[in-house]
C-alpha atoms as a PDB file:
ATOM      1  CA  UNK A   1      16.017  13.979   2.238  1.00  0.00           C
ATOM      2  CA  UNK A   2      17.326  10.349   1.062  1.00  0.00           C
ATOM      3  CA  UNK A   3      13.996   9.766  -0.177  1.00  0.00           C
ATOM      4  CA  UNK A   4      13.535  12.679  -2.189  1.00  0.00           C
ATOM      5  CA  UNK A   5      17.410  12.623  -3.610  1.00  0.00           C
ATOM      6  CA  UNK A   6      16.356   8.990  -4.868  1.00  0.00           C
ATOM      7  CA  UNK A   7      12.892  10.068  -6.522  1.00  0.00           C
ATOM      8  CA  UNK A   8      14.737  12.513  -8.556  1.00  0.00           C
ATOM      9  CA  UNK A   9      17.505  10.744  -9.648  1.00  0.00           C
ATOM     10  CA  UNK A  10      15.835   8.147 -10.699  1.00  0.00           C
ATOM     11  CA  UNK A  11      12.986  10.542 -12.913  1.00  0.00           C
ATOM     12  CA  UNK A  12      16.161  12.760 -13.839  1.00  0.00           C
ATOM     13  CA  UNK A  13      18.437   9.838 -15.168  1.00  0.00           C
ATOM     14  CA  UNK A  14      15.218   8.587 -16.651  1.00  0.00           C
ATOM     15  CA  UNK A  15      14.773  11.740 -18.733  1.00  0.00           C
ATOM     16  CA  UNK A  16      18.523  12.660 -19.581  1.00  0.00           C
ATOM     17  CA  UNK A  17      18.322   9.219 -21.246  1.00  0.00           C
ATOM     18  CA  UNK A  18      15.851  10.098 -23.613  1.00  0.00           C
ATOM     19  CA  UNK A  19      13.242   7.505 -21.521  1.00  0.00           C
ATOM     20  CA  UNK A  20       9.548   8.077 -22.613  1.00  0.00           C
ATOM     21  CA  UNK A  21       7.548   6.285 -19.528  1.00  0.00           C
ATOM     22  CA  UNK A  22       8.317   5.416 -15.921  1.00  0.00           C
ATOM     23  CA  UNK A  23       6.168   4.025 -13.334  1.00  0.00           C
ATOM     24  CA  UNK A  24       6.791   5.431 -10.086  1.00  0.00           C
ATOM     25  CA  UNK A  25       5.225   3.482  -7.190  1.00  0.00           C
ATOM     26  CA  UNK A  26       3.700   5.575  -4.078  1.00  0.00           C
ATOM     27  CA  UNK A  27       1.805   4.878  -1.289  1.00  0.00           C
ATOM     28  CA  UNK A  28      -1.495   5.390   0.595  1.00  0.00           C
ATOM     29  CA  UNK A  29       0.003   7.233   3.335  1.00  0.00           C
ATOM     30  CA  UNK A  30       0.830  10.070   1.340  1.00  0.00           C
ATOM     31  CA  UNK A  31      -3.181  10.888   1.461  1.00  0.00           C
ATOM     32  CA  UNK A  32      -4.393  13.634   4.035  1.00  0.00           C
ATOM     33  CA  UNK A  33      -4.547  11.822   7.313  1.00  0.00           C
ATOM     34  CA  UNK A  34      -7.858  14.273   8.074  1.00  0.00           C
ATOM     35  CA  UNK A  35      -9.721  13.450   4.973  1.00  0.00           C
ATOM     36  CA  UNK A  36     -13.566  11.843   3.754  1.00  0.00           C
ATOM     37  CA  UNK A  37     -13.672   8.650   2.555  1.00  0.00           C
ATOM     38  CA  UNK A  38     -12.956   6.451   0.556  1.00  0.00           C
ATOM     39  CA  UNK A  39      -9.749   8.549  -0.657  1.00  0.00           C
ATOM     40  CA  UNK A  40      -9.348   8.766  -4.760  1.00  0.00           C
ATOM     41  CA  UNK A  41      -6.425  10.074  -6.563  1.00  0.00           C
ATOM     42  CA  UNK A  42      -7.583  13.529  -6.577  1.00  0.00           C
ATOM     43  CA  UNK A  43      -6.876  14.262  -2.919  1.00  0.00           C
ATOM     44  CA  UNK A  44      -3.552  13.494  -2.698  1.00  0.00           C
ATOM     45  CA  UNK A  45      -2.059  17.196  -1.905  1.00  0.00           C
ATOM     46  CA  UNK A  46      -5.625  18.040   0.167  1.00  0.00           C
ATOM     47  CA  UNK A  47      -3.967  18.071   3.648  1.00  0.00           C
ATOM     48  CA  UNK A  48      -1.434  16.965   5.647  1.00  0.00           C
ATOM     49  CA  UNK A  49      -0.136  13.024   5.618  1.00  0.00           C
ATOM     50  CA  UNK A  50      -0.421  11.387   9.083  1.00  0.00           C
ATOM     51  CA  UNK A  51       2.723  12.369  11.413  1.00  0.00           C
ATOM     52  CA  UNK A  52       3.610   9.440  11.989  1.00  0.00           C
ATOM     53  CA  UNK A  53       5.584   9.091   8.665  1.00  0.00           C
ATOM     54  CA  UNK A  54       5.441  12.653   7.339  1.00  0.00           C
ATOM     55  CA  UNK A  55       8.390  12.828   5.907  1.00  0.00           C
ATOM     56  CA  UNK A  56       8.800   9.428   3.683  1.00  0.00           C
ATOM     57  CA  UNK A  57       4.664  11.086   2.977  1.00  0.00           C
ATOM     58  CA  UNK A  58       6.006  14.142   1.336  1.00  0.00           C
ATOM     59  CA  UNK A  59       9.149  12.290  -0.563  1.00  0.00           C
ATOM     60  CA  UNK A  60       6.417  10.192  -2.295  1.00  0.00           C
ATOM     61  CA  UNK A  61       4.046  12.854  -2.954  1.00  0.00           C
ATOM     62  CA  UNK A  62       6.596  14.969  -4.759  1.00  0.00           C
ATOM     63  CA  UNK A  63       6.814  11.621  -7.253  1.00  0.00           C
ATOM     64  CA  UNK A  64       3.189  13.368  -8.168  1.00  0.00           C
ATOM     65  CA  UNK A  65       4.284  16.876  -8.644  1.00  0.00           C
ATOM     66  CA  UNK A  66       7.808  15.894 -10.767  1.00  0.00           C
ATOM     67  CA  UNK A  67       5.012  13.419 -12.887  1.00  0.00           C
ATOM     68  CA  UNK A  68       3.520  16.619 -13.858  1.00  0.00           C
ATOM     69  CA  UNK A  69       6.353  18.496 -14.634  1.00  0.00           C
ATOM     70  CA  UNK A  70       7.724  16.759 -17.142  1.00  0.00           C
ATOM     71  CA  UNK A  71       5.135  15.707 -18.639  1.00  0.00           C
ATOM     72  CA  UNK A  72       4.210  19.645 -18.981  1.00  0.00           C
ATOM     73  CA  UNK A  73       7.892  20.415 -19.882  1.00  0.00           C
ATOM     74  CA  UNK A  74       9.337  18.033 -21.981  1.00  0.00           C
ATOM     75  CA  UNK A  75       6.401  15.436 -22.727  1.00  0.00           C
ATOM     76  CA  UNK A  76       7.051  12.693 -20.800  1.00  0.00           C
ATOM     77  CA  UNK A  77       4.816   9.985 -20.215  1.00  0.00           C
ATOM     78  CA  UNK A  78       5.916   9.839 -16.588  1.00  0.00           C
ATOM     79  CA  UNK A  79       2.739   8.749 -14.003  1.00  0.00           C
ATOM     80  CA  UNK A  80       2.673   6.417 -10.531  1.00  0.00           C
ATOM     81  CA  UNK A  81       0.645   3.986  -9.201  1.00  0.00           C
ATOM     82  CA  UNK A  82      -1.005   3.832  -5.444  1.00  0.00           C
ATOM     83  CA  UNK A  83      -1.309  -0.079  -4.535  1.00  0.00           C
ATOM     84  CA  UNK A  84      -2.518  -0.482  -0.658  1.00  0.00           C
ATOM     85  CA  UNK A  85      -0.869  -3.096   1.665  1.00  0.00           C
ATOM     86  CA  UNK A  86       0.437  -6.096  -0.269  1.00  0.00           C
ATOM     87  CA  UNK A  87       1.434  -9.567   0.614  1.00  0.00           C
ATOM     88  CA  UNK A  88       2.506 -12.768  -0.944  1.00  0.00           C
ATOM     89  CA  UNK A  89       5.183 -14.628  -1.741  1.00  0.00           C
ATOM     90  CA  UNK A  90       8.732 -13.867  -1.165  1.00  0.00           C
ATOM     91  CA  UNK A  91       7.364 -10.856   1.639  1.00  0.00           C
ATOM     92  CA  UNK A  92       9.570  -9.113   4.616  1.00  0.00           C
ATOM     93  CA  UNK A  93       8.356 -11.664   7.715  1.00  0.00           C
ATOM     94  CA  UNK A  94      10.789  -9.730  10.178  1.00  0.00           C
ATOM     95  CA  UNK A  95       8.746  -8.706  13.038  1.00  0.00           C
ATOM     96  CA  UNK A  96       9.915  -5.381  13.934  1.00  0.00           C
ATOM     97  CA  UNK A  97      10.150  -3.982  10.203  1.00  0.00           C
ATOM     98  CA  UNK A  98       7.932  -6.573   8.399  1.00  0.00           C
ATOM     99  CA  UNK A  99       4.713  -5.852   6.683  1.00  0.00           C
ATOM    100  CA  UNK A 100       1.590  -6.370   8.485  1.00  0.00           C
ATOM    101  CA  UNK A 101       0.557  -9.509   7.032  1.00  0.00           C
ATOM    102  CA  UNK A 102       3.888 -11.541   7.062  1.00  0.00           C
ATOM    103  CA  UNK A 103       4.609  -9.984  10.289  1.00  0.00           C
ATOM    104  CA  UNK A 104       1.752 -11.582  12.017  1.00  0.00           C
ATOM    105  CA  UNK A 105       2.405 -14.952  10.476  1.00  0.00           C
ATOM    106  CA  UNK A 106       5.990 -14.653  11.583  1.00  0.00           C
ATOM    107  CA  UNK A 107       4.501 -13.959  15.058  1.00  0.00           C
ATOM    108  CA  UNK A 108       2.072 -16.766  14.904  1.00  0.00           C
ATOM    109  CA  UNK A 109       4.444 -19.541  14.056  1.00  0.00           C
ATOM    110  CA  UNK A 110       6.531 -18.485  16.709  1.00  0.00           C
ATOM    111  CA  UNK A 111       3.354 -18.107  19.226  1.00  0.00           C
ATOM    112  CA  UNK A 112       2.887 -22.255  18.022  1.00  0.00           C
ATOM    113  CA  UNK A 113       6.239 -22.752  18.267  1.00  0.00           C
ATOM    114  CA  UNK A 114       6.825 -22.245  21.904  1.00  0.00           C
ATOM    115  CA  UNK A 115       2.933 -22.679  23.174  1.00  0.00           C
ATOM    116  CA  UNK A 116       2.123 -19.066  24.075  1.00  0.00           C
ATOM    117  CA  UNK A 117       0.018 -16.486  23.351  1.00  0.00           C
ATOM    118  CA  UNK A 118      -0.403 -14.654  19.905  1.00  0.00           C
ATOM    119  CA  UNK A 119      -0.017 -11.169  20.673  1.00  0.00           C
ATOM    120  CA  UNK A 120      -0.853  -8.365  18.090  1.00  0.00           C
ATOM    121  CA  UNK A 121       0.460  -4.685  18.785  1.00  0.00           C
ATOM    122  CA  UNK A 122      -2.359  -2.409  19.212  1.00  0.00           C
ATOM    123  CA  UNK A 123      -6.436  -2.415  19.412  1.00  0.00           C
ATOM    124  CA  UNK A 124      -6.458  -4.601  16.284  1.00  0.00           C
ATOM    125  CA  UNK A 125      -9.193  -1.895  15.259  1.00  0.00           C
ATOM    126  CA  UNK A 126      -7.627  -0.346  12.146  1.00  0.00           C
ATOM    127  CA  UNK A 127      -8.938  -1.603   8.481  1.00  0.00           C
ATOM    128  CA  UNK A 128      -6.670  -1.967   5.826  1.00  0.00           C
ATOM    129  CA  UNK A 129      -7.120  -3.538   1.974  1.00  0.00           C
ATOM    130  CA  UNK A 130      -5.055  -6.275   0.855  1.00  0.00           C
ATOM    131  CA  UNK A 131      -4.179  -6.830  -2.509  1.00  0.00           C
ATOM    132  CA  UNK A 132      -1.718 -10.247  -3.378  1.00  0.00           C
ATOM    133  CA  UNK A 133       1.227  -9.065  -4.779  1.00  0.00           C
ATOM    134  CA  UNK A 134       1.062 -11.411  -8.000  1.00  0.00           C
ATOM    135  CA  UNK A 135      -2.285  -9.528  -8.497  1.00  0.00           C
ATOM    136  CA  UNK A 136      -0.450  -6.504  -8.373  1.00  0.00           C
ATOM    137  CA  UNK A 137       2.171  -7.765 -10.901  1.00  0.00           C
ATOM    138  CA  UNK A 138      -0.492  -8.379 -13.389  1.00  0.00           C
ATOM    139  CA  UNK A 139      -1.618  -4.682 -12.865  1.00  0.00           C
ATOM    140  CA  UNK A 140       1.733  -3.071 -13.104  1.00  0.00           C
ATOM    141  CA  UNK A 141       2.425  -4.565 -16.442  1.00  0.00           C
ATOM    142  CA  UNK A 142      -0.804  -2.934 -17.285  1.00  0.00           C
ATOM    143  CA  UNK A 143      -0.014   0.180 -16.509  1.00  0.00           C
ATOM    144  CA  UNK A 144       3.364   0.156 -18.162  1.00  0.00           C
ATOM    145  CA  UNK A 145       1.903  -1.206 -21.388  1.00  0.00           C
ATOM    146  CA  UNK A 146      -1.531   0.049 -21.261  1.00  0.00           C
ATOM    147  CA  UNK A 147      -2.116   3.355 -19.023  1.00  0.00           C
ATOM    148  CA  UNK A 148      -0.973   6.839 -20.750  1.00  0.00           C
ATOM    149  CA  UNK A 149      -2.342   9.363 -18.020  1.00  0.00           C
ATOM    150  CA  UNK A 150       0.082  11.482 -15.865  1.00  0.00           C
ATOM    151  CA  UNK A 151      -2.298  11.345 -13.069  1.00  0.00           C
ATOM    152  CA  UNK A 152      -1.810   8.684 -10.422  1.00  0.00           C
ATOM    153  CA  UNK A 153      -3.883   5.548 -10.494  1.00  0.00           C
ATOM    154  CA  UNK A 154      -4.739   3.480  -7.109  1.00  0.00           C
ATOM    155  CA  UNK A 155      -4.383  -0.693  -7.720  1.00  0.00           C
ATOM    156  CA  UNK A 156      -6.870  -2.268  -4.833  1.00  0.00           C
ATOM    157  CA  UNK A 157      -9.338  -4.470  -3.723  1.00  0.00           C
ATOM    158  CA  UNK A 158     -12.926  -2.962  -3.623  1.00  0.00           C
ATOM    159  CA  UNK A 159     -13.523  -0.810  -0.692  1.00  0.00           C
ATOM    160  CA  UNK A 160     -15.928  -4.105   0.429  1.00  0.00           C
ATOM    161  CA  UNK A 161     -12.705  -6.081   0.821  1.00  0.00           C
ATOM    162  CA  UNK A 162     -11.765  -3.741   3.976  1.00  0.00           C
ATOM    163  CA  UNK A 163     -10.853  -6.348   6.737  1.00  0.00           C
ATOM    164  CA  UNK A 164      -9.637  -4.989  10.580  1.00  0.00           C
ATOM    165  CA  UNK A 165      -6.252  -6.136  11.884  1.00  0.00           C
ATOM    166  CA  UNK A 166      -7.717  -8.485  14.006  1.00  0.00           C
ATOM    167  CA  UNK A 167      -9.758 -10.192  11.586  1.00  0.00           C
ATOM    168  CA  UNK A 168      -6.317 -10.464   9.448  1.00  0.00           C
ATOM    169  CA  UNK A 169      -4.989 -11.673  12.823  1.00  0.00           C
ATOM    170  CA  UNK A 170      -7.802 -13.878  13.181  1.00  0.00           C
ATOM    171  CA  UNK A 171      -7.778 -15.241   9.720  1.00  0.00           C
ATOM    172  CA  UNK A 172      -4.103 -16.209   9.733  1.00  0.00           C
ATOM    173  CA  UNK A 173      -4.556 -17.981  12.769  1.00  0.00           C
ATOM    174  CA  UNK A 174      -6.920 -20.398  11.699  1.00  0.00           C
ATOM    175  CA  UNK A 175      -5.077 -20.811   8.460  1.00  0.00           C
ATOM    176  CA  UNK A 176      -2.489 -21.750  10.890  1.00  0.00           C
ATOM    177  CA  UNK A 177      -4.464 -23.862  12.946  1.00  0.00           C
ATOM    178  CA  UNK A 178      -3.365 -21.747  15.824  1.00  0.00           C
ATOM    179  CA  UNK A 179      -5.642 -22.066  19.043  1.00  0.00           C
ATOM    180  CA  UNK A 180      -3.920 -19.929  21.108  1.00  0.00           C
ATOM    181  CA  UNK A 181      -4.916 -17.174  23.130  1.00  0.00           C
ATOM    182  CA  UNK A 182      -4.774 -14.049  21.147  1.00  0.00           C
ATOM    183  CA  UNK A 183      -3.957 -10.776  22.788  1.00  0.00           C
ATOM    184  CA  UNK A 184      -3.884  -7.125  21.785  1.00  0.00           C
ATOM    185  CA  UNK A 185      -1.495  -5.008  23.401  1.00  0.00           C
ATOM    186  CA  UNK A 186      -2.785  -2.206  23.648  1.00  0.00           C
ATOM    187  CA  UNK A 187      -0.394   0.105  24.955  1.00  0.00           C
ATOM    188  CA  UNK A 188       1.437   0.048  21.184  1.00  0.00           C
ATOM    189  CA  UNK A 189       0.048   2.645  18.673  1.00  0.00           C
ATOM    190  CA  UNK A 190      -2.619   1.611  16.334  1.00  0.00           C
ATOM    191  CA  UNK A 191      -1.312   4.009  13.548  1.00  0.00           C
ATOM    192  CA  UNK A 192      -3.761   5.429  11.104  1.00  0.00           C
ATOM    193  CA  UNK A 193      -6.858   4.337  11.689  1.00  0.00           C
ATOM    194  CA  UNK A 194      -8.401   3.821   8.111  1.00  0.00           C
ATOM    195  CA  UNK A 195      -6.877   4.404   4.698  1.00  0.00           C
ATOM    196  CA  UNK A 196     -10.011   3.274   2.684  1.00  0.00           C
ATOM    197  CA  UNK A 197      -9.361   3.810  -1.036  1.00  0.00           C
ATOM    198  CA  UNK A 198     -12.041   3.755  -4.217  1.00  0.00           C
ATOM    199  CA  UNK A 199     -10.357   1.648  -6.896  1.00  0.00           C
ATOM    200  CA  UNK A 200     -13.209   3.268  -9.312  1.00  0.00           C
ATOM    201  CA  UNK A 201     -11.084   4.605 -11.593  1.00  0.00           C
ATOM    202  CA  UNK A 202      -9.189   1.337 -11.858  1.00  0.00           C
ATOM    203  CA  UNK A 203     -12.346  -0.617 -12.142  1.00  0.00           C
ATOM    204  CA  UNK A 204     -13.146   1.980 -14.980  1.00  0.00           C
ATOM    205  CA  UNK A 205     -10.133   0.581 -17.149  1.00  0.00           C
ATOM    206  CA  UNK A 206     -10.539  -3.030 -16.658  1.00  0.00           C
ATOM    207  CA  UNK A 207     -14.072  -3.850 -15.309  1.00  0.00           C
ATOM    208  CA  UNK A 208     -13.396  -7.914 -15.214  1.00  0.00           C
ATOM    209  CA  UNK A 209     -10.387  -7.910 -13.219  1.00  0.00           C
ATOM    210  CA  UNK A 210     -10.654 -10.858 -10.717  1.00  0.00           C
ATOM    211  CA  UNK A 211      -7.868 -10.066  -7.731  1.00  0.00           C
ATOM    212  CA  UNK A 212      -7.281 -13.174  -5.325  1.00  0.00           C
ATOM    213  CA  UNK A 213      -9.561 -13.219  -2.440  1.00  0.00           C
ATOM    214  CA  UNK A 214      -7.811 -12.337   1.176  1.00  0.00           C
ATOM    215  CA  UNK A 215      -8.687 -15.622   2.238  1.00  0.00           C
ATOM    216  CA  UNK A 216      -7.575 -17.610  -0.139  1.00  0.00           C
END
């Protein structure tokens, strides 16, 4: 309920104030957690989101349907944009509420730290994209300058940039120069398995666009 109250406020105020364009961000859980892939922005409202976060899944999809409506209504140039996980500089490192990325490189330092094992919730199974978030800076300032359709546009890696948790896990580690035991517990949930997204239509608009490599 929070969430939604906050979307439309914020699209409301926009257009009570006589603004022309706002760039909503959503998410790639709001996709059908039973779906083909990879997942492009037409199959947003195909299904169900994943239970685990229904709710916040809903809140962002309605983002999409408001979008719509006043464009339709009162010709606003309101759209979104889908990034996948992000990390970089200035991220949430906090274990229990951190992103993935940060989170594990909190939990490495302190595996270092104190000479124990590094241990990763979970099978370590699940893929995810990456894209850095000054990568994704570059792209929203596209958008808002550049982009004039209604309909949502995804900002990621190629599918071929895909990397598991544990090869994040992995990765960070010997960035770290951890050589610890690493351990995946697997009696905490893996989550959604896959969110693979096309960035075609992306790719479509700017065709040279060089992100920062994962392991970089």
């Amino acid at each position: 309920r929070t969430n939604i109250h906050i979307n439309d406020n914020v699209l409301h105020s926009a257009h009570e104030s006589g603004v022309q364009k706002v760039v909503s961000c959503l998410s790639t859980c709001i996709f059908p957690d039973k779906t083909t892939y990879p997942i492009d922005e037409t199959m947003i409202h195909n299904g169900p989101p994943h239970s685990s976060n229904f709710g916040y899944s809903y809140a962002k999809r309605m983002i999409d349907v408001q979008n719509r409506g006043y464009s339709e209504q009162h010709g606003r140039r309101f759209t979104a944009v889908i990034p996948t996980n992000v990390f970089g500089p200035h991220d949430n490192f906090n274990i229990e509420d951190g992103h993935v990325l940060p989170g594990l490189i909190h939990k490495v330092y302190l595996a270092k730290q104190s000479g124990s094992a590094l241990t990763v919730w979970g099978t370590g199974k699940p893929r995810r994209q990456f894209i850095y978030s000054l990568d994704l800076a570059r792209l929203f300032l596209w958008v808002l300058r550049e982009y004039d359709e209604v309909e949502p546009i995804i900002l990621s890696v190629g599918e071929e940039d895909e990397v598991s948790i544990q090869e994040a896990a992995e990765a960070i580690a010997e960035a770290m120069e951890f050589g610890g035991e690493l351990i995946f517990d697997t009696t905490k949930s893996d989550g959604q398995f896959k969110k693979t997204a096309s960035n075609a239509k992306l790719r479509r608009y700017l065709p040279e666009f060089q992100f920062t490599p994962f392991r970089k």
